[in-house]
C-alpha atoms as a PDB file:
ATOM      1  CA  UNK A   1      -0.601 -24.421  10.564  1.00  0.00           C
ATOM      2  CA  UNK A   2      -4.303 -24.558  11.060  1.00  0.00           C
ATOM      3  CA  UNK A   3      -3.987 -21.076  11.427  1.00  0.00           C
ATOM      4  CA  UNK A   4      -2.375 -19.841   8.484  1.00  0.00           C
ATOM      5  CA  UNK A   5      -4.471 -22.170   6.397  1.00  0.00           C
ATOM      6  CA  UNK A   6      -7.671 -20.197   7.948  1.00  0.00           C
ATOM      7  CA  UNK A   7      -6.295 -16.780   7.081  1.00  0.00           C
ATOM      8  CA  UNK A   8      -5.150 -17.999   3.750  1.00  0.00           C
ATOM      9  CA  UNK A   9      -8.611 -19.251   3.102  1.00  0.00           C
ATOM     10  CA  UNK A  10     -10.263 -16.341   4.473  1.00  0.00           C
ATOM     11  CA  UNK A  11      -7.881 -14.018   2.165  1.00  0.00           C
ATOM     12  CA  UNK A  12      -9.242 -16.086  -0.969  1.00  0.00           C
ATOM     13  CA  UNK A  13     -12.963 -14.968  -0.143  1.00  0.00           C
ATOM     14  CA  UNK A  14     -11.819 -11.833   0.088  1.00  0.00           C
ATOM     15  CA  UNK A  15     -10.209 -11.336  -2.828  1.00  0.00           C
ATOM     16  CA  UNK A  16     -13.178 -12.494  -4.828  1.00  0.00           C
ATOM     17  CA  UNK A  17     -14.801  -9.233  -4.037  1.00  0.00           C
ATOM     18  CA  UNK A  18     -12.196  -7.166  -5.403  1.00  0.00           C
ATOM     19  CA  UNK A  19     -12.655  -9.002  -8.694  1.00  0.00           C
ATOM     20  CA  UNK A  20     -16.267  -8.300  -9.226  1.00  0.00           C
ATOM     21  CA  UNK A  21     -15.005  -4.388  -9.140  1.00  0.00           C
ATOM     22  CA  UNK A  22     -11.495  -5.153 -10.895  1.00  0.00           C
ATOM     23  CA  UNK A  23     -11.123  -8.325 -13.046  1.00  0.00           C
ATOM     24  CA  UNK A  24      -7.360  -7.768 -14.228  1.00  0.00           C
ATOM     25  CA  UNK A  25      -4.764  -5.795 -13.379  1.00  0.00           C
ATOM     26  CA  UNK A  26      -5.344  -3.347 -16.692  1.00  0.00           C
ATOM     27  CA  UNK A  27      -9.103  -2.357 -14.937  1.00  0.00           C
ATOM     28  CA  UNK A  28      -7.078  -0.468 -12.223  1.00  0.00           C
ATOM     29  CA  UNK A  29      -6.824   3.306 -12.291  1.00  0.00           C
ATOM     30  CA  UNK A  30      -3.120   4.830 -13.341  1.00  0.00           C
ATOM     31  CA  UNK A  31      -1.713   7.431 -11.474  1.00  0.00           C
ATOM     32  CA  UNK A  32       1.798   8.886 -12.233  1.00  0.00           C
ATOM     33  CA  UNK A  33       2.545  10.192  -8.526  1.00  0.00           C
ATOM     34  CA  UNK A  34       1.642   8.819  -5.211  1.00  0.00           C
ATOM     35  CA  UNK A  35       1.550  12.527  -4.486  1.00  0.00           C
ATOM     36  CA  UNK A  36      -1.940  13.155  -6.368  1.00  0.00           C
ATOM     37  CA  UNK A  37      -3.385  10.091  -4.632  1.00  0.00           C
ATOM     38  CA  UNK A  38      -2.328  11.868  -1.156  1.00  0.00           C
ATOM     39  CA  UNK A  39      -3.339  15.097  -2.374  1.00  0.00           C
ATOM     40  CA  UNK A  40      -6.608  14.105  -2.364  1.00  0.00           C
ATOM     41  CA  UNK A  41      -6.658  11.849   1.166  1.00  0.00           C
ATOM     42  CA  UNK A  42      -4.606  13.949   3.471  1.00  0.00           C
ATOM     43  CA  UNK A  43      -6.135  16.593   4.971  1.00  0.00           C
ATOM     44  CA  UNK A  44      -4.899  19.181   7.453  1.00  0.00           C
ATOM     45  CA  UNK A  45      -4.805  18.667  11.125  1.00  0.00           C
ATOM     46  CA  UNK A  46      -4.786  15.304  10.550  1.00  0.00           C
ATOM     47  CA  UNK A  47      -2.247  13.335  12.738  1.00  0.00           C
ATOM     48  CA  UNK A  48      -0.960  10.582  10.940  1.00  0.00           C
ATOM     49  CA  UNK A  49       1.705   7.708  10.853  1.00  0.00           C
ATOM     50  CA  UNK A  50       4.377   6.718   8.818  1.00  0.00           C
ATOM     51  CA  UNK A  51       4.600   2.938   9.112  1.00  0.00           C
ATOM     52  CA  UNK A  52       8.300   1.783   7.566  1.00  0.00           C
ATOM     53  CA  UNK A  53       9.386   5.492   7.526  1.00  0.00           C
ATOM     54  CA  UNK A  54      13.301   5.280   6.499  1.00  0.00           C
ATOM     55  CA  UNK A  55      14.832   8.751   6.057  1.00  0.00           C
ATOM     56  CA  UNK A  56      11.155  10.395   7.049  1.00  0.00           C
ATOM     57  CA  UNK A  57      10.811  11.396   3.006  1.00  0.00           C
ATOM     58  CA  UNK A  58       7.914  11.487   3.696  1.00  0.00           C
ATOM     59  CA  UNK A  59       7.316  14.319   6.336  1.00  0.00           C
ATOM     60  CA  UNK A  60       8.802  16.575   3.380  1.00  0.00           C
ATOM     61  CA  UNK A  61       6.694  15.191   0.974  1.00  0.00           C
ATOM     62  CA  UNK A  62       3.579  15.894   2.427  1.00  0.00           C
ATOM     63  CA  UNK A  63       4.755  19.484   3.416  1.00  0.00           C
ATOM     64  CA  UNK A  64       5.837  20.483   0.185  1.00  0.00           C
ATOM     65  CA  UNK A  65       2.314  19.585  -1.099  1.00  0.00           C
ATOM     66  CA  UNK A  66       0.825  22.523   1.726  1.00  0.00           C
ATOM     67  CA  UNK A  67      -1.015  19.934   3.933  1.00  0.00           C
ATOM     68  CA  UNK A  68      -0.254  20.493   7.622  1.00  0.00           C
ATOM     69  CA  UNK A  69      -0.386  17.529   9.673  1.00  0.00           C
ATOM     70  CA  UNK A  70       0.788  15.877  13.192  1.00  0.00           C
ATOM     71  CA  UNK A  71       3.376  13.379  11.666  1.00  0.00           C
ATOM     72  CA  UNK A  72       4.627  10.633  13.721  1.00  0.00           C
ATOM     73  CA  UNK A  73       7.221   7.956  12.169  1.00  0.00           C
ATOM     74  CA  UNK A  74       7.581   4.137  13.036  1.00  0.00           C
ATOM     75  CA  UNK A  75      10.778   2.160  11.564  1.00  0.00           C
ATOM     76  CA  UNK A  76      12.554  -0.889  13.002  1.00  0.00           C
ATOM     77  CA  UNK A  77      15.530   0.949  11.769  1.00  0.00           C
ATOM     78  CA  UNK A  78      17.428   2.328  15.043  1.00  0.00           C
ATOM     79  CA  UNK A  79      20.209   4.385  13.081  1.00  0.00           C
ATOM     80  CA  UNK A  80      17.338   7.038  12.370  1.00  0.00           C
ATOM     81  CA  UNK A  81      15.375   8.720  15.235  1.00  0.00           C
ATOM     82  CA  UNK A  82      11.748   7.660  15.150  1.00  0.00           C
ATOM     83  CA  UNK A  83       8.701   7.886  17.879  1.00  0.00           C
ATOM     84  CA  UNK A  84       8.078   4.096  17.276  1.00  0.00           C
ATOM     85  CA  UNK A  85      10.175   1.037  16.424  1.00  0.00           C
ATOM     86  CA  UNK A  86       7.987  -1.141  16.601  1.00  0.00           C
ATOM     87  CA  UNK A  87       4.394  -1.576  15.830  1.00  0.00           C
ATOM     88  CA  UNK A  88       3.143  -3.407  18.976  1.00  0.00           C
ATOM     89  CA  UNK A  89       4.610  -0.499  20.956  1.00  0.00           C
ATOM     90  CA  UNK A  90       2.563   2.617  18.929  1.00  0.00           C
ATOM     91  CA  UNK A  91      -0.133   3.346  21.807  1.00  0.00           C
ATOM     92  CA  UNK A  92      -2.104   6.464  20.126  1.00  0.00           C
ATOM     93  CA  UNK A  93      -4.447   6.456  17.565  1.00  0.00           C
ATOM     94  CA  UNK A  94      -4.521   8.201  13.825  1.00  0.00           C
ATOM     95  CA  UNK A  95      -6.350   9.427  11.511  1.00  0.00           C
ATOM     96  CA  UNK A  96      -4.506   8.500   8.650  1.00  0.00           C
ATOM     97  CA  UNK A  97      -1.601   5.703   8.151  1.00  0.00           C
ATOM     98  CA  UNK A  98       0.676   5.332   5.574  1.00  0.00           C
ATOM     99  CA  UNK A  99       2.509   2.213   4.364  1.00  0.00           C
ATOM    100  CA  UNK A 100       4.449   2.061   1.744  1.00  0.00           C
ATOM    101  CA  UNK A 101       6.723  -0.644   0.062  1.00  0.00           C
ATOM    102  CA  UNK A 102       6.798  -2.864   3.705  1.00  0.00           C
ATOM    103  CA  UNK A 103       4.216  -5.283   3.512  1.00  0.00           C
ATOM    104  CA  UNK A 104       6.023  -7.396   1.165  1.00  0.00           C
ATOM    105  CA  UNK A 105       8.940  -7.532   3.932  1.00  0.00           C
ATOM    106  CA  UNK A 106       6.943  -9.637   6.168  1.00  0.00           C
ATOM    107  CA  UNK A 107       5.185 -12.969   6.129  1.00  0.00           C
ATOM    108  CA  UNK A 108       1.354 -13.076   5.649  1.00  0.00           C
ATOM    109  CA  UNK A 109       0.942 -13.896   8.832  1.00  0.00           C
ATOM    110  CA  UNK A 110       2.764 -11.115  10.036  1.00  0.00           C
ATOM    111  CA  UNK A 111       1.244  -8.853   7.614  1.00  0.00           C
ATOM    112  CA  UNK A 112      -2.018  -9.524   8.635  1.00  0.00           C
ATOM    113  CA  UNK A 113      -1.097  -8.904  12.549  1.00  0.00           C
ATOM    114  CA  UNK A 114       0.386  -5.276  11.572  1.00  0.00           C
ATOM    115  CA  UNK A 115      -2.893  -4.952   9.732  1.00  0.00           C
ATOM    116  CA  UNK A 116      -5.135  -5.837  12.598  1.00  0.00           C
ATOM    117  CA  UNK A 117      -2.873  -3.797  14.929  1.00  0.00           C
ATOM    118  CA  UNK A 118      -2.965  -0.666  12.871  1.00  0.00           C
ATOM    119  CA  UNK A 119      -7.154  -0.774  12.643  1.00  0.00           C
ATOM    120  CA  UNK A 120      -7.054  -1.259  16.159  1.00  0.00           C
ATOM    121  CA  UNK A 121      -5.379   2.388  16.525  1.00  0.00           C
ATOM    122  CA  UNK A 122      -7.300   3.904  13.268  1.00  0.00           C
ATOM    123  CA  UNK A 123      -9.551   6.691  14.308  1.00  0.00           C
ATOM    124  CA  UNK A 124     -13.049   5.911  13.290  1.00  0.00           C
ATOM    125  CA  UNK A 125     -13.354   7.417   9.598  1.00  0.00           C
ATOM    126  CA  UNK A 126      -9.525   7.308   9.115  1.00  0.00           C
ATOM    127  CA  UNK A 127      -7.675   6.299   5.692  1.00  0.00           C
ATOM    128  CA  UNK A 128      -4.702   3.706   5.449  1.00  0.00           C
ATOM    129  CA  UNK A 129      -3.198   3.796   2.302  1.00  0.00           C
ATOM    130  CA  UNK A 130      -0.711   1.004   1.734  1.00  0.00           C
ATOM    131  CA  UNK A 131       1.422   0.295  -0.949  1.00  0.00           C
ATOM    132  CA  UNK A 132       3.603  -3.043  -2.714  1.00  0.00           C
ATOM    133  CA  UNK A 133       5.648  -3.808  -5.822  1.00  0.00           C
ATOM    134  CA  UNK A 134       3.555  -4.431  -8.837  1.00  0.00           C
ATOM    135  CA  UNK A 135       3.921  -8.464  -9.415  1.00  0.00           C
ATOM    136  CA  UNK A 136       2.898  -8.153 -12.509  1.00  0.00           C
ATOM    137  CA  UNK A 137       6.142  -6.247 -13.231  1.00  0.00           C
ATOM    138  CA  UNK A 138       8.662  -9.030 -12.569  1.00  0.00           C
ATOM    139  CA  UNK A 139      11.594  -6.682 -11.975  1.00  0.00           C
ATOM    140  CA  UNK A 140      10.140  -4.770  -9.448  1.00  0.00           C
ATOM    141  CA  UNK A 141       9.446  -7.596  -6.951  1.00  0.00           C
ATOM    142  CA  UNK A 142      11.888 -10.356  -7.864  1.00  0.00           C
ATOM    143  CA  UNK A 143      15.023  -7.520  -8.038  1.00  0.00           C
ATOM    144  CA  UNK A 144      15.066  -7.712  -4.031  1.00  0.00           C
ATOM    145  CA  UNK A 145      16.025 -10.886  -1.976  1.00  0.00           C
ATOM    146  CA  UNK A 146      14.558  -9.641   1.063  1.00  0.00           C
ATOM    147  CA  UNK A 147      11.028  -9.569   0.064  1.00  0.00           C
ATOM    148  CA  UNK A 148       9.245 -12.314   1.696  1.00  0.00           C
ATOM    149  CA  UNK A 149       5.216 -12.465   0.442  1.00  0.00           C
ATOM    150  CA  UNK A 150       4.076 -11.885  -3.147  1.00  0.00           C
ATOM    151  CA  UNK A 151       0.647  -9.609  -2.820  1.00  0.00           C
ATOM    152  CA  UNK A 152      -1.268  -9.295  -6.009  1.00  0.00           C
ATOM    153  CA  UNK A 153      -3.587  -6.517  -6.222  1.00  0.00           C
ATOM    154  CA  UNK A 154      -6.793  -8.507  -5.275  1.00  0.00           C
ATOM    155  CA  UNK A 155      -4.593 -10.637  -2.250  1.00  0.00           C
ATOM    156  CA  UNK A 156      -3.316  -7.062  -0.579  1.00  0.00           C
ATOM    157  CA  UNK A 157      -7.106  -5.695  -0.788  1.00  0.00           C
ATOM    158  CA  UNK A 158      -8.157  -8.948   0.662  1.00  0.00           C
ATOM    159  CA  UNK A 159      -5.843  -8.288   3.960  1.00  0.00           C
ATOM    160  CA  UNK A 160      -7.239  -5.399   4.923  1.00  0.00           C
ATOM    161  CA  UNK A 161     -10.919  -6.778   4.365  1.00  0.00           C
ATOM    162  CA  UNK A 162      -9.612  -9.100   6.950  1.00  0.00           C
ATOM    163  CA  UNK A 163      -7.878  -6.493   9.198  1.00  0.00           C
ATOM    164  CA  UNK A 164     -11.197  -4.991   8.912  1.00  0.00           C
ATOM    165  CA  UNK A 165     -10.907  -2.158   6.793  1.00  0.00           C
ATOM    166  CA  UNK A 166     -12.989  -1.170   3.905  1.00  0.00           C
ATOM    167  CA  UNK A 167     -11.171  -1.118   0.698  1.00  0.00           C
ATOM    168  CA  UNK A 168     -12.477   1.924  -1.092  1.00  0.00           C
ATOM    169  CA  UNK A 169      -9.855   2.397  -3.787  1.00  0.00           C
ATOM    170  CA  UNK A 170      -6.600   0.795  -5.975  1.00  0.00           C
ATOM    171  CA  UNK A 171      -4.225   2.610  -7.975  1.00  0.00           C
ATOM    172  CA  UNK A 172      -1.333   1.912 -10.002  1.00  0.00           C
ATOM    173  CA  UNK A 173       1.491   3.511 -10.381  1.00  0.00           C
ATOM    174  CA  UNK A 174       4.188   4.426 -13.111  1.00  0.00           C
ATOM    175  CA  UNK A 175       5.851   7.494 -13.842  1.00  0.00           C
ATOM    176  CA  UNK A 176       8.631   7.988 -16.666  1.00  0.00           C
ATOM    177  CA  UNK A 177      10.345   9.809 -19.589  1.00  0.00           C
ATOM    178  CA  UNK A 178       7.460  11.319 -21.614  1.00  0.00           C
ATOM    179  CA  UNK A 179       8.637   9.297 -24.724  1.00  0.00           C
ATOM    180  CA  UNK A 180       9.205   6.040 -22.393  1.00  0.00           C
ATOM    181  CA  UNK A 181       5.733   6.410 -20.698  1.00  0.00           C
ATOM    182  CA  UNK A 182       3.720   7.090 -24.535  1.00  0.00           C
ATOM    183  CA  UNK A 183       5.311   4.663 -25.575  1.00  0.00           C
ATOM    184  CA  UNK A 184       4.361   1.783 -22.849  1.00  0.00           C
ATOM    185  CA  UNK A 185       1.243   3.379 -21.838  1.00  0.00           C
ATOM    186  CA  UNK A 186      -0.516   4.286 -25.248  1.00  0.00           C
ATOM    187  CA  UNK A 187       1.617   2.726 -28.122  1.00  0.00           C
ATOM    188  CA  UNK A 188       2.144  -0.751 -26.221  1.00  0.00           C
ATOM    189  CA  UNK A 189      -0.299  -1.383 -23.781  1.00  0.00           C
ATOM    190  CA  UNK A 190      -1.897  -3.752 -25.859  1.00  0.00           C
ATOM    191  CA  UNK A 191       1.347  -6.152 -26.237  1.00  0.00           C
ATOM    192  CA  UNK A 192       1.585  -5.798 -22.300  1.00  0.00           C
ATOM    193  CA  UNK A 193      -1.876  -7.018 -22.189  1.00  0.00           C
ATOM    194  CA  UNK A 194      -0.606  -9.675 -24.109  1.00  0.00           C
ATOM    195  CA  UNK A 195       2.037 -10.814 -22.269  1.00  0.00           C
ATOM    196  CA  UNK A 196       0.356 -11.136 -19.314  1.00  0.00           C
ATOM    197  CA  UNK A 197       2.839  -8.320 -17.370  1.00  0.00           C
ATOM    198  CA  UNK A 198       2.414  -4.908 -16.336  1.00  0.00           C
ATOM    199  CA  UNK A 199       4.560  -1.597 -16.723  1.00  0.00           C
ATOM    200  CA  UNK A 200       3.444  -0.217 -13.601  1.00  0.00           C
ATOM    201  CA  UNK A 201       5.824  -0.050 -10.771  1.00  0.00           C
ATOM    202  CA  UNK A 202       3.261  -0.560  -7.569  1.00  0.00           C
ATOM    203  CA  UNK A 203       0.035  -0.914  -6.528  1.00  0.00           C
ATOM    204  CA  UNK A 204      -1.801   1.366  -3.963  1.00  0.00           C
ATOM    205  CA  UNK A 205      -4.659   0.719  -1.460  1.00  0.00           C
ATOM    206  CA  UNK A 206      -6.617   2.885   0.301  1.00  0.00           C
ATOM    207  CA  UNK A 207      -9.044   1.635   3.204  1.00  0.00           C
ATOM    208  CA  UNK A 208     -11.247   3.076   5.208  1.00  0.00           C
ATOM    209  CA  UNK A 209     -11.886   2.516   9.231  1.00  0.00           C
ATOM    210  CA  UNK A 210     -15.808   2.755   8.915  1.00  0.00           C
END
């Protein structure tokens, strides 16, 4: 318990930093596709990781925006073929590691060991990018019973400060019907404010092995 009550407290320091640069949730940067965050972070040759890979989406994704990288996939999944299954076992190193939607899957504790683990195979100037439901959107985190650790913005910046990555950037994201997205993001965003909740559906966080 000692332990947990460390990292816990250490994660609270942490997360104090983000604040001076971000004070609420509205201060973050929207974005309306992950892809023109990558866009700007992947680069070719790069050999990078999929961490939580499912159907390998993402392989296609990042081909269909003309970027031509080594692409290697980890998933505990078994019914899909993958090069890793499990994190201890990846034994190369990146350049750039993705993450999306799977931190909130795991305990902090054992978010904060993947997190060490993956800096420990980051290539020295290489990107993570990790991404988890928006809690200030109550639908998109409470809607799914498996989820086990609620990561605001400043909390999932704060665990890779502690995995010892540089946080260099946080995005949200939300993407709609033109009339749907005016209407939240331009005619409303004021109630939202309000109300204390957010429309966007995640938050990204991009950090940097220095």
């Amino acid at each position: 318990m000692k332990n947990i009550h460390t990292e816990w407290s250490s994660l609270f320091l942490h997360r104090d930093k983000i604040h001076k640069v971000y004070r609420e949730v509205w201060d973050i940067p929207l974005i309306k596709k992950r892809s023109h965050l990558l866009r700007g972070i992947i680069k070719d040759n790069m050999t990078l990781l999929d961490i939580g890979a499912g159907m390998k989406g993402m392989k296609d994704e990042i081909a269909n925006l003309g970027i031509k990288v080594t692409y290697k996939s980890m998933d505990v999944d078994r019914g899909n073929e993958h090069d890793y299954y499990e994190v201890s076992s990846i034994n190369e190193t990146f350049d750039a590691i993705i993450m999306f939607e799977v931190i909130e899957h795991m305990s902090l504790q054992e978010g904060l060991e993947v997190m060490k683990k993956l800096f420990s195979i980051m290539n020295t100037k290489g990107i993570i990018v990790v991404s988890t439901p928006n809690i200030f959107n109550p639908a998109r985190f409470m809607r799914d019973a498996t989820h086990k650790t609620f990561y605001a913005y400043d909390e999932l910046c704060g665990l890779l400060s502690i995995a010892g990555f540089q946080v260099k950037d946080v995005y949200r994201s939300y993407n709609d019907a033109f009339h749907r997205y005016f209407m939240k993001v331009h005619l409303l965003g004021w109630l939202f404010r309000f109300l204390g909740i957010d429309y966007a559906f995640s938050i990204f966080v991009v950090g940097e092995k220095e």
